[in-house]
Protein backbone atom coordinates (compact mmCIF):
# COMPACT_ATOMS: atom_id res chain seq x y z
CA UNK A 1 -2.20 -32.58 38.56
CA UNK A 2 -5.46 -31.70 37.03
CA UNK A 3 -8.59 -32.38 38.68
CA UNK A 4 -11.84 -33.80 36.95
CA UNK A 5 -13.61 -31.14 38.45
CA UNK A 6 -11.26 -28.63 36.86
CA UNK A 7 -11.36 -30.88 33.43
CA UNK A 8 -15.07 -30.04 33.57
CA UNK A 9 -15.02 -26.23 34.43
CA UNK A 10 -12.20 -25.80 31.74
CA UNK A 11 -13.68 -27.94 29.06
CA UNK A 12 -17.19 -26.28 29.51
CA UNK A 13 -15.89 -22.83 29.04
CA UNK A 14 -15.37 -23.22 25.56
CA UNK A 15 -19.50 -22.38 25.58
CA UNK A 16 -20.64 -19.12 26.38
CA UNK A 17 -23.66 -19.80 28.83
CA UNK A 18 -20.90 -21.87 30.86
CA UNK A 19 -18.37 -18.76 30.77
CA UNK A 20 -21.67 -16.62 31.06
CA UNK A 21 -22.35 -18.79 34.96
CA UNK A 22 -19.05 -19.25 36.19
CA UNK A 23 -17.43 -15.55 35.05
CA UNK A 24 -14.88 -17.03 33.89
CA UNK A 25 -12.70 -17.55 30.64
CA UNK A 26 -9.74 -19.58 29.19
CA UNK A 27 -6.24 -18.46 28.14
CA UNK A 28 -3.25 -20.02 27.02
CA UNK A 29 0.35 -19.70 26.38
CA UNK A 30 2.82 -17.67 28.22
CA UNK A 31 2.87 -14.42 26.55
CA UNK A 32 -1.40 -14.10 26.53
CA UNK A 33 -1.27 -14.81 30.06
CA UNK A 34 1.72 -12.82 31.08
CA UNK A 35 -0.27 -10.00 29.46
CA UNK A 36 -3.27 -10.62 31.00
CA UNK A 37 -2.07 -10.75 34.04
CA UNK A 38 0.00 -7.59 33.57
CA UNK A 39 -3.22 -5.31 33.00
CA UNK A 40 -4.47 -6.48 36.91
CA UNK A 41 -6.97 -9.08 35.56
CA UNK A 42 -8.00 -11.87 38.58
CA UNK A 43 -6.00 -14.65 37.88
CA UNK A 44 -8.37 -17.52 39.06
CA UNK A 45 -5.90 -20.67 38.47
CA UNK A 46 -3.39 -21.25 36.24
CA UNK A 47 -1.98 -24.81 34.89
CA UNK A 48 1.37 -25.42 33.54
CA UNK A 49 4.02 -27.42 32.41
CA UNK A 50 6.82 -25.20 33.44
CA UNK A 51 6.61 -24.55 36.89
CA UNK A 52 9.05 -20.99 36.87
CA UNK A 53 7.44 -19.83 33.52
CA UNK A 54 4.96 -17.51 35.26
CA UNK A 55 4.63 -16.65 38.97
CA UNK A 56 1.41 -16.51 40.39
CA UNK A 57 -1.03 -17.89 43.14
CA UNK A 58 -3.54 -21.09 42.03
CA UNK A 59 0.11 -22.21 40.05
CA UNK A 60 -0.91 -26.25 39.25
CA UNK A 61 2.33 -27.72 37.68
CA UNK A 62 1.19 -30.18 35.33
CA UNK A 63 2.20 -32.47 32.63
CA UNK A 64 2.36 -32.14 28.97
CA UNK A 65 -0.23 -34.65 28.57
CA UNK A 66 -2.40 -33.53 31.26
CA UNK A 67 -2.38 -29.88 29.54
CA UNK A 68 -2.82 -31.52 26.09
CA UNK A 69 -6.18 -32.64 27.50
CA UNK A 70 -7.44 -29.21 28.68
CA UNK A 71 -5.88 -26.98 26.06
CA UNK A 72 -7.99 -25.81 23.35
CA UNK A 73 -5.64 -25.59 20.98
CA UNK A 74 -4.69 -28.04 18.49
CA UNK A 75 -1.14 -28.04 19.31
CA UNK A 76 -1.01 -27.24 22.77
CA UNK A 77 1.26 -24.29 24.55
CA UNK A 78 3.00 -25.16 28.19
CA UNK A 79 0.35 -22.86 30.25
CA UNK A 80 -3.31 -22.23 30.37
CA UNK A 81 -5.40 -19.79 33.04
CA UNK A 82 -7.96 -19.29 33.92
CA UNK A 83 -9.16 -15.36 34.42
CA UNK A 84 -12.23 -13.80 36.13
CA UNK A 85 -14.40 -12.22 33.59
CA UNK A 86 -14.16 -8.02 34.48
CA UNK A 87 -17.41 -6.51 35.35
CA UNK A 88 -18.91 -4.71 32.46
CA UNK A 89 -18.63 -1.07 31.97
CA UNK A 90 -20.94 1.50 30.27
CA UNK A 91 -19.65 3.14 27.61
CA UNK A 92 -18.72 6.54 27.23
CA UNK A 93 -19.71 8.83 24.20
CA UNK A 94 -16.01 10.06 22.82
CA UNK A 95 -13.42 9.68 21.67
CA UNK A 96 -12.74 6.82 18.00
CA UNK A 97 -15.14 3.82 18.35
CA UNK A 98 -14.96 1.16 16.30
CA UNK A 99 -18.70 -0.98 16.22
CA UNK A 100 -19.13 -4.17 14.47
CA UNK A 101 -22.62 -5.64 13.69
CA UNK A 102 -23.14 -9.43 13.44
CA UNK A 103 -18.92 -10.15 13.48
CA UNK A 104 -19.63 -14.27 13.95
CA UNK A 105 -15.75 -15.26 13.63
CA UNK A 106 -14.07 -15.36 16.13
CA UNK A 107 -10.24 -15.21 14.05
CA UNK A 108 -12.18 -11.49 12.95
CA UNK A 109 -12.99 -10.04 15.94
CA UNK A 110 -9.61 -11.34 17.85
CA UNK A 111 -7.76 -9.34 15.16
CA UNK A 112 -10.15 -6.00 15.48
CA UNK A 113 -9.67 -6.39 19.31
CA UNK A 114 -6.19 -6.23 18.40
CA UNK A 115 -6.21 -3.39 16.02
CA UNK A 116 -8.16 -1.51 18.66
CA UNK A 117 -5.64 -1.44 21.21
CA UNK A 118 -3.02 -0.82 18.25
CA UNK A 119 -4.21 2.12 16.79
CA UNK A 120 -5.39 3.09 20.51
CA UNK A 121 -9.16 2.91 20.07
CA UNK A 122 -10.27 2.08 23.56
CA UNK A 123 -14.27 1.40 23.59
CA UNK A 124 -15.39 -1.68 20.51
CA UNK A 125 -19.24 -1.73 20.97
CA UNK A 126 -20.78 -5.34 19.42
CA UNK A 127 -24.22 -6.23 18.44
CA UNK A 128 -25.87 -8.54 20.69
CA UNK A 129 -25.02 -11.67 18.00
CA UNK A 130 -21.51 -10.99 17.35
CA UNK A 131 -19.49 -13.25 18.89
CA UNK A 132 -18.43 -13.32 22.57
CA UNK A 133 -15.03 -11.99 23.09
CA UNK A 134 -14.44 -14.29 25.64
CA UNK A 135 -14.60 -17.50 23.48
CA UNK A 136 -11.39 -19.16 23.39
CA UNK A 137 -10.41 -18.66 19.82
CA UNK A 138 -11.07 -14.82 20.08
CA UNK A 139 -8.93 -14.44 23.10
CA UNK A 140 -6.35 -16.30 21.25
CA UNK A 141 -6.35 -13.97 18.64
CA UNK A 142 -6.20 -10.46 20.44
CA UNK A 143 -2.63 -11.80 22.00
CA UNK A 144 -3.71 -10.11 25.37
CA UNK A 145 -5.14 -6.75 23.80
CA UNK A 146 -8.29 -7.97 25.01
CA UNK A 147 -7.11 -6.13 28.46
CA UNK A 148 -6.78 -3.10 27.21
CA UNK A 149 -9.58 -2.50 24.69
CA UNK A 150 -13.47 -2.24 26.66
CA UNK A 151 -15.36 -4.55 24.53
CA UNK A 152 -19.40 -3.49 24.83
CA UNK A 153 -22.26 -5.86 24.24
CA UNK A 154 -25.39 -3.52 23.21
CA UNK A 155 -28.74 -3.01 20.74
CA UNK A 156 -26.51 -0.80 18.66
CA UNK A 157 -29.71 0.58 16.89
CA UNK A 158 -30.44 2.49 20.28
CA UNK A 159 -27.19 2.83 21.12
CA UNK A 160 -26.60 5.14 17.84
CA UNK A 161 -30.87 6.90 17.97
CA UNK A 162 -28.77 8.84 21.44
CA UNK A 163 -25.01 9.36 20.71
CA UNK A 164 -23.90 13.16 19.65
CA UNK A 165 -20.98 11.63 17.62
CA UNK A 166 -20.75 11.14 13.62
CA UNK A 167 -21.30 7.41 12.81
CA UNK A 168 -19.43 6.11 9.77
CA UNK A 169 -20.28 2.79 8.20
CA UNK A 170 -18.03 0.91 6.00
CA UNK A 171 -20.11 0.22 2.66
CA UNK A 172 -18.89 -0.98 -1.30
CA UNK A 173 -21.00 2.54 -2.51
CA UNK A 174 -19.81 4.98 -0.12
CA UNK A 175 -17.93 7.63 -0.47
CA UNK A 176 -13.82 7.63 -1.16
CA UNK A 177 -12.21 7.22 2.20
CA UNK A 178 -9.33 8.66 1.06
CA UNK A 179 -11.67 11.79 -0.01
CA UNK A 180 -13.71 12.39 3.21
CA UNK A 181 -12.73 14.78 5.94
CA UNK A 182 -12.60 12.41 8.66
CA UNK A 183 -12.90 13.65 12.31
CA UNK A 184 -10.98 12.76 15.77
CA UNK A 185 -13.77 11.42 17.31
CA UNK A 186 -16.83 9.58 15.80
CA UNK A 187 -18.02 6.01 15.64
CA UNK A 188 -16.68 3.53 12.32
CA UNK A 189 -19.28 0.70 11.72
CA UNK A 190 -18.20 -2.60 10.49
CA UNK A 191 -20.38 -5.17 9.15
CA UNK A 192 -21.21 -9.29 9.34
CA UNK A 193 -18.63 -10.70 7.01
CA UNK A 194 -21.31 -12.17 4.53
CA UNK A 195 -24.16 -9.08 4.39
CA UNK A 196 -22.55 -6.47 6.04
CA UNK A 197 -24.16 -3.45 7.70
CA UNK A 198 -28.07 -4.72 8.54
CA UNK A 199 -30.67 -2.29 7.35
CA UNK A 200 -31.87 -1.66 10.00
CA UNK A 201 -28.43 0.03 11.49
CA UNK A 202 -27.60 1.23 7.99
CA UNK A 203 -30.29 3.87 8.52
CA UNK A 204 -28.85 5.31 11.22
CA UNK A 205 -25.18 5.65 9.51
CA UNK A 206 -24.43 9.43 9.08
CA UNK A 207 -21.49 9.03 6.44
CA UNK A 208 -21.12 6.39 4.11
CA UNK A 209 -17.81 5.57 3.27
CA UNK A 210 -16.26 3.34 1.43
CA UNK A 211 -12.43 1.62 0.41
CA UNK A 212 -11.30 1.83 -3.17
CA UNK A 213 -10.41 -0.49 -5.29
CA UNK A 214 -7.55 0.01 -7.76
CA UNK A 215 -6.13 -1.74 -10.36
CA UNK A 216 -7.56 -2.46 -13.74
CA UNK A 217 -9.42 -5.89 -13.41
CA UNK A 218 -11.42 -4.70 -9.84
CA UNK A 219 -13.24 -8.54 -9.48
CA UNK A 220 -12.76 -8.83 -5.94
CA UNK A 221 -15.85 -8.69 -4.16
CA UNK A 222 -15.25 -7.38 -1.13
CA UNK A 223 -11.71 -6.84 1.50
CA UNK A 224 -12.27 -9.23 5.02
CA UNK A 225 -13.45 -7.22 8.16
CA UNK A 226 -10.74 -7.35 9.95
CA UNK A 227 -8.34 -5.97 7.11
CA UNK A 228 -10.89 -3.34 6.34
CA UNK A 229 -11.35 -2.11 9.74
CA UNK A 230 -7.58 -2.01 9.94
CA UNK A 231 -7.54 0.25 6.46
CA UNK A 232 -9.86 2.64 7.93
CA UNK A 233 -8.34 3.12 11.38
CA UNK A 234 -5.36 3.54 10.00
CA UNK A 235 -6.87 6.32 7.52
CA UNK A 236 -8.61 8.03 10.55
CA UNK A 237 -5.26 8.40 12.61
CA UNK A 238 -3.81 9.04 9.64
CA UNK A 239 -5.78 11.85 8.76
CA UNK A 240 -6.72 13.42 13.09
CA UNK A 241 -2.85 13.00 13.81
CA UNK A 242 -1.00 14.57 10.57
């Protein structure tokens, strides 16, 4: 059975100053959790309707309906947790970072989280307004990469005035990707989906690169974040691990 005081924790962490208080944030379905859970993050309770789905301590059984009224999710799943939010790290100047400047949805930076931990990118630095990794819909979306990939909340601008490493921002004028000498480590900038790359970080961008586009009509504005970061990750391994 669920509590109302657990109603109201779990329904209030679907806003950030709420998951911001308490430390913690929501997860559902089996496989999310199980991976969660898998990478040694603290369970704090979990709720479901199967009672030998997942092993763990805080286990509520519950009923479909009862978990239809917590879950976030149109369509509820038979489990949802809830996990402690890990204490942030600072990051560490190496290695491939990915950086993404005024990402708002959430869909977007669930799937870069994922990509991340895919094409083993460990450190994603975010502007201070891109959205919070632990809403809901975002931890959703990474499918329990979000474990595995350190997911920095920073001024970028002053982040990128110190680092030693190349910084390489994703523009429609840039230079061929396919044509650039790309190195093993160095930072890949990704912009908000409707303006991309602010001025104000665009001036600190050492390379310019860009993706391009073939065929014979070429109308298409612009490719979604998330499917360009994934283009130019896969282009960087591509080219460091031949």
């Amino acid at each position: 059975m669920v509590s109302k005081s657990q109603t109201k924790l779990i329904t209030s962490l679907q806003q950030k100053k709420y998951r911001s208080q308490s430390g913690l944030f929501v997860a559902e379905g089996p496989k999310v959790i199980a991976e969660l859970l898998s990478e040694n993050l603290e369970l704090h309770s979990l709720f479901s309707t199967n009672a030998s789905e997942i092993t763990a301590q805080n286990h509520y059984h519950v009923t479909q309906a009862e978990l239809k009224k917590i879950s976030f999710l149109k369509t509820a799943n038979t489990s949802l947790a809830l996990f402690k939010i890990p204490q942030p790290k600072f990051p560490q100047d190496s290695g491939l970072i990915v950086a993404l400047d005024a990402v708002r949805d959430p869909g977007n930076l669930g799937t870069i989280i994922r990509l991340c931990d895919w094409f083993g990118v460990q450190q994603l630095l975010c502007s201070e307004d891109t959205t919070d990794c632990y809403n809901p819909k975002v931890v959703q979306a990474t499918m329990g990469s979000l474990a595995r990939v350190q997911v920095h909340y920073l001024e970028l601008s002053e982040y990128f005035g110190k680092t030693k490493l190349p910084i390489f921002g994703g523009f429609m004028d840039g230079n061929n990707i396919y044509s650039e000498k790309l190195p093993k480590e160095g930072i890949i900038v990704m912009g908000n989906e409707a303006n991309g790359i602010s001025e104000e970080i665009s001036q600190k961008i050492t390379h310019r690169i860009t993706i391009p586009r073939f065929g014979k009509i070429q109308k298409t504005e612009s490719l979604n974040v998330a499917t360009a970061t994934a283009i130019l990750l896969s282009e960087f391994r591509r080219f460091t691990e031949m």
